[in-house]
N, C-alpha and C. Protein backbone atom coordinates (compact mmCIF):
# COMPACT_ATOMS: atom_id res chain seq x y z
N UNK A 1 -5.52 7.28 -4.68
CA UNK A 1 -5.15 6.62 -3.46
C UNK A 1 -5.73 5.22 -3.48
N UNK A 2 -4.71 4.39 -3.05
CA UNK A 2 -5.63 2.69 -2.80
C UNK A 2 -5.69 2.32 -1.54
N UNK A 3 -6.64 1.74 -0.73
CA UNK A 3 -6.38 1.31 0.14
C UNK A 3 -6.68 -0.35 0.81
N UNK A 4 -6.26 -0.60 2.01
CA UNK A 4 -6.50 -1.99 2.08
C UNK A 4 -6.98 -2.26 3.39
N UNK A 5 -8.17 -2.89 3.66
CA UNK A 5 -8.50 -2.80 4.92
C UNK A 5 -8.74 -4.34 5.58
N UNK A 6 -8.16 -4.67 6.46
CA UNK A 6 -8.02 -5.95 7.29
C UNK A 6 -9.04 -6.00 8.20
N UNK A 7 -8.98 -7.01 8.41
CA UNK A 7 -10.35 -7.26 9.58
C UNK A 7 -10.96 -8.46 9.39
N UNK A 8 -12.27 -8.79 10.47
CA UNK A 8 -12.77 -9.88 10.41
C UNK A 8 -14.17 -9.29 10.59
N UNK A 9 -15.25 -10.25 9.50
CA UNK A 9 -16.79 -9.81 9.75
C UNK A 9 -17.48 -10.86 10.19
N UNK A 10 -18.88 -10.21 10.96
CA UNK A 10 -19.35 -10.66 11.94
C UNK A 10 -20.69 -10.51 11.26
N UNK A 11 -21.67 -11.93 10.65
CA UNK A 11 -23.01 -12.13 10.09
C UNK A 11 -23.74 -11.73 11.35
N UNK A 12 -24.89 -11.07 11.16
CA UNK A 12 -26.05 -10.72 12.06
C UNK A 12 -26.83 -11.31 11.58
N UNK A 13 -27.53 -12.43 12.32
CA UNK A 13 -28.69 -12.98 11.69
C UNK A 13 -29.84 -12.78 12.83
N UNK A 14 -29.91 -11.48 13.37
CA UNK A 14 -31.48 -11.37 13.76
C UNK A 14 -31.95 -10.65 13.28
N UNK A 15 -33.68 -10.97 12.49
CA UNK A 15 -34.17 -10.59 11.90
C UNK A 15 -34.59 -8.81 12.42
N UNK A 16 -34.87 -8.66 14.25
CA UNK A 16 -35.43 -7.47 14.36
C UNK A 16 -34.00 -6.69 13.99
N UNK A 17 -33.09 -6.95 14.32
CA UNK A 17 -31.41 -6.18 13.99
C UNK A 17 -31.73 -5.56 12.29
N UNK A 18 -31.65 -6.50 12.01
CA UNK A 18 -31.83 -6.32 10.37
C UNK A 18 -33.22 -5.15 9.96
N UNK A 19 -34.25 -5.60 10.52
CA UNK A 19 -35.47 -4.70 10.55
C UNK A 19 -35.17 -3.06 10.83
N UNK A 20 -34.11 -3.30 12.07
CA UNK A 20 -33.99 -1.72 12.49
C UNK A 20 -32.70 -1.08 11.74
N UNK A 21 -32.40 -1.70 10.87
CA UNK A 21 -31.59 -1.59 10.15
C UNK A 21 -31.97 -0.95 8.89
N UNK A 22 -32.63 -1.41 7.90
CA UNK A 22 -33.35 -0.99 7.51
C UNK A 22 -33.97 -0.09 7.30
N UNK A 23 -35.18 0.12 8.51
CA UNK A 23 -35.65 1.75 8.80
C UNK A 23 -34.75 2.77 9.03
N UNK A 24 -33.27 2.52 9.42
CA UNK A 24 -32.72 3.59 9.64
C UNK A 24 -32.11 4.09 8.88
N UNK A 25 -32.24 3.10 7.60
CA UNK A 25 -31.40 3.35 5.75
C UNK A 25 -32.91 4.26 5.38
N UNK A 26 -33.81 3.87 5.89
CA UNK A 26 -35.03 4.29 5.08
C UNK A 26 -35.02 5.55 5.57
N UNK A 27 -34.68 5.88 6.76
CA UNK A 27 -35.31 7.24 7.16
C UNK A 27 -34.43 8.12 7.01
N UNK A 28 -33.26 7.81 6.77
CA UNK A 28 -31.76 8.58 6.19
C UNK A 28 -31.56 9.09 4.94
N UNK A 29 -32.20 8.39 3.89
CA UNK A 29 -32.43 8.18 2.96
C UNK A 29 -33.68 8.85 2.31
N UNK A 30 -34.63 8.51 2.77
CA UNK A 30 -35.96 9.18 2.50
C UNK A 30 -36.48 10.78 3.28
N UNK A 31 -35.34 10.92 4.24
CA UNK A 31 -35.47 12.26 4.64
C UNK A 31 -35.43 14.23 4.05
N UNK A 32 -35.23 13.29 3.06
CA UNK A 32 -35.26 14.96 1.81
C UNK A 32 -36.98 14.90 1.51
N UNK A 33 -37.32 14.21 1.37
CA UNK A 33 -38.96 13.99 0.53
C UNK A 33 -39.89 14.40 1.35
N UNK A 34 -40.90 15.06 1.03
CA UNK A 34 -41.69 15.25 1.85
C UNK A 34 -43.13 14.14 2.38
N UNK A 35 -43.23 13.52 1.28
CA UNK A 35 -43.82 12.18 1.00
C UNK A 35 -42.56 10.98 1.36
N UNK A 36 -42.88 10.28 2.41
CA UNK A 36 -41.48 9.57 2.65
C UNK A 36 -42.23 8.26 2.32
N UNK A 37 -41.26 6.90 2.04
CA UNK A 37 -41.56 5.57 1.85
C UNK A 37 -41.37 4.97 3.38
N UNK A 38 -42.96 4.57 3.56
CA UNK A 38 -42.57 3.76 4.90
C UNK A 38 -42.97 2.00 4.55
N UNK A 39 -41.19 1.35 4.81
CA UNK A 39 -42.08 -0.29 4.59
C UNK A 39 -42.79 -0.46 5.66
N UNK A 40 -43.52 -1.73 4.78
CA UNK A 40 -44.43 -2.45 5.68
C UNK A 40 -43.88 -4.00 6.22
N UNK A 41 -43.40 -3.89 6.87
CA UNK A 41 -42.46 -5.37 7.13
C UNK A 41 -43.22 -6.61 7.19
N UNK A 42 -43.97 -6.50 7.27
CA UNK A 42 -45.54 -7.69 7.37
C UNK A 42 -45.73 -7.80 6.17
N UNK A 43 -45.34 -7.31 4.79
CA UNK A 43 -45.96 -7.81 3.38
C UNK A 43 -44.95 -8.80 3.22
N UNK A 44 -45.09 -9.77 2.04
CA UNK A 44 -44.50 -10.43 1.36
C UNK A 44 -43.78 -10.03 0.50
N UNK A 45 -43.72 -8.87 0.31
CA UNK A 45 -42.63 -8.23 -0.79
C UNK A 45 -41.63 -7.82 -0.16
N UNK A 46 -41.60 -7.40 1.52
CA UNK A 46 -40.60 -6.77 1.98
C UNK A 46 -39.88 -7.98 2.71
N UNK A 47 -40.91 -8.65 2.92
CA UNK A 47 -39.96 -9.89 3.88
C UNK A 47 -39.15 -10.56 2.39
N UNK A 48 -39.55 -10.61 1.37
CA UNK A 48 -38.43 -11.65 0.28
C UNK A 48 -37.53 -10.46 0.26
N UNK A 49 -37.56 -9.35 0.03
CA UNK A 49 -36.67 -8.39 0.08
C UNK A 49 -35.13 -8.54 1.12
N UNK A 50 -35.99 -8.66 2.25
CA UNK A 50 -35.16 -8.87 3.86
C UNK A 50 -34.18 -10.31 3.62
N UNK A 51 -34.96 -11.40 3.05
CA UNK A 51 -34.47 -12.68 2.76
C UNK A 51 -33.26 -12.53 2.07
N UNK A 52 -32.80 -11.65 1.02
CA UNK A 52 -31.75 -11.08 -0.21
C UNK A 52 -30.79 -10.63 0.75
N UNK A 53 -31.40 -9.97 1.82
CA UNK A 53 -29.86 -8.89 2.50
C UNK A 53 -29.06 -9.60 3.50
N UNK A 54 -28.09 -9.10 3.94
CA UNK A 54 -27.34 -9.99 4.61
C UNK A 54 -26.71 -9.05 5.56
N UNK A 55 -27.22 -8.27 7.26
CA UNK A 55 -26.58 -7.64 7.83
C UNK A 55 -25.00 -7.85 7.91
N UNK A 56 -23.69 -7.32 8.36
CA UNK A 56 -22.77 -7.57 8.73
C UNK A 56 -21.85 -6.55 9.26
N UNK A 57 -21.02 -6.75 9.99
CA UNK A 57 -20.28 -5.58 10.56
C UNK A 57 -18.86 -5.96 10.46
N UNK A 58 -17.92 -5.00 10.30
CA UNK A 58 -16.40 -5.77 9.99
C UNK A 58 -15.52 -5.06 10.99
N UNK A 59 -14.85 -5.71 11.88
CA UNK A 59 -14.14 -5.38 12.54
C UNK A 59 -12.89 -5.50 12.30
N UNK A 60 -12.45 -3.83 12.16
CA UNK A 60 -10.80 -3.46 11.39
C UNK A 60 -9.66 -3.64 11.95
N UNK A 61 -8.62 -4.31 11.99
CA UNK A 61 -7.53 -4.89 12.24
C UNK A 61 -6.43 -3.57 12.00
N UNK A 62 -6.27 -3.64 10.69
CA UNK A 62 -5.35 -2.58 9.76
C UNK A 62 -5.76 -2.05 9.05
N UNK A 63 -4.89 -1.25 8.76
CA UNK A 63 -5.70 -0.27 7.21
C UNK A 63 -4.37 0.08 6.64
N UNK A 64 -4.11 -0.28 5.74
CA UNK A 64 -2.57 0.06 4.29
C UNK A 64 -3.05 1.77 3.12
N UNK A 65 -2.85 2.40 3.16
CA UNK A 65 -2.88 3.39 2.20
C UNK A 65 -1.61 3.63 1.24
N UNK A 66 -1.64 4.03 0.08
CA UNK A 66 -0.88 4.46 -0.75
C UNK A 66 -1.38 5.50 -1.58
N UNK A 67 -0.56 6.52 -2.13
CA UNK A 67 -0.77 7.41 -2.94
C UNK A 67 -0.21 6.61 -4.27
N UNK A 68 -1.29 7.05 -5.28
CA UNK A 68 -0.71 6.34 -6.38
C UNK A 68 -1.08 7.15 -7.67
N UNK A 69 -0.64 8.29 -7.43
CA UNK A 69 -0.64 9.12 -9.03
C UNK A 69 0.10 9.02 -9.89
N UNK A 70 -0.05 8.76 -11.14
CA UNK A 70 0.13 8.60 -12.21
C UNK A 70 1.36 7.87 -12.08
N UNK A 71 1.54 6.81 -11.74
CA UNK A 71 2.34 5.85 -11.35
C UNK A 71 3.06 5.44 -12.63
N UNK A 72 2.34 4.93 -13.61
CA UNK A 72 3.00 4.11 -14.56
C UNK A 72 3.58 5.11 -15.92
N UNK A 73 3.48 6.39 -15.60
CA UNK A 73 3.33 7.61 -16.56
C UNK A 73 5.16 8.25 -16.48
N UNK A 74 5.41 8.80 -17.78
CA UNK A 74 7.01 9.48 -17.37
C UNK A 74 6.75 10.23 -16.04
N UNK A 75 8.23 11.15 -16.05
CA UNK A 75 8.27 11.82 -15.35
C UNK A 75 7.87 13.09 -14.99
N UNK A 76 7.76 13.68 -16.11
CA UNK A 76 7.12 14.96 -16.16
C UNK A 76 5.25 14.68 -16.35
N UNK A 77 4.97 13.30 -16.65
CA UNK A 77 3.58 13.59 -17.05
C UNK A 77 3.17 13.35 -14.91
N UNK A 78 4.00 12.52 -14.12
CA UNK A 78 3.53 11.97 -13.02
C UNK A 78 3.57 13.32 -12.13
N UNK A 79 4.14 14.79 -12.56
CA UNK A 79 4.55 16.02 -11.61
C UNK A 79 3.43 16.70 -11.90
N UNK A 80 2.55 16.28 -13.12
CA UNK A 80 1.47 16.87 -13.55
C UNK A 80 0.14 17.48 -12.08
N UNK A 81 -0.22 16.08 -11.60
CA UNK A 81 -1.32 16.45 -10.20
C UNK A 81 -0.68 17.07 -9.51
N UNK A 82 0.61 17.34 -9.35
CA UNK A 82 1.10 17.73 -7.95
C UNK A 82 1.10 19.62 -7.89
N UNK A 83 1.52 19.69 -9.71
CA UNK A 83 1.60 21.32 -9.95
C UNK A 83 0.07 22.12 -9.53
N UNK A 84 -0.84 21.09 -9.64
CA UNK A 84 -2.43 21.66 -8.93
C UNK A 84 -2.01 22.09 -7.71
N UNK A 85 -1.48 21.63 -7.14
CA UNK A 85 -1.47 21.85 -5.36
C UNK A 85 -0.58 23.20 -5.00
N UNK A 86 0.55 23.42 -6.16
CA UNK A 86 1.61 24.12 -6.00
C UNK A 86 0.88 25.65 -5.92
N UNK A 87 0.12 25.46 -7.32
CA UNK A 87 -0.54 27.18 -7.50
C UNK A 87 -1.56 27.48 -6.34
């Protein structure tokens, strides 16, 4: 399947946005472990870190889908995925 998604994005440039952003990748993320990683937003390693990322949110207009199996393939090789579905 391909798809195509329209829209327009919207930069967040506040830093606490971004911060709580963050923790909530961290705690989503780090929630299997029993030992979890908590940053420290006050070091210098996490703030150059923060400096690299770039919040943003995209607001979707359209969305285009297509099915596209074995498109460029004969005919009998393109009926191939479909006989999965049949049995």
């Amino acid at each position: 399947m391909a798809a195509h998604v329209y829209g327009h994005i919207d930069i967040i440039n506040d830093p606490n946005e971004l911060q709580a952003l963050i923790q909530k990748t961290v705690d989503f993320c780090e929630g299997y472990y029993e030992e979890k990683w908590v940053p420290e937003f006050t070091t210098p390693f996490i703030q150059g870190l923060m400096n690299g990322v770039v919040e943003f949110q995209i607001f979707i207009t359209k969305i285009e889908s297509k099915w596209k199996l074995s498109q460029n393939h004969p005919l009998e090789r393109k009926k191939t995925p479909y006989k999965v579905f049949e049995d």
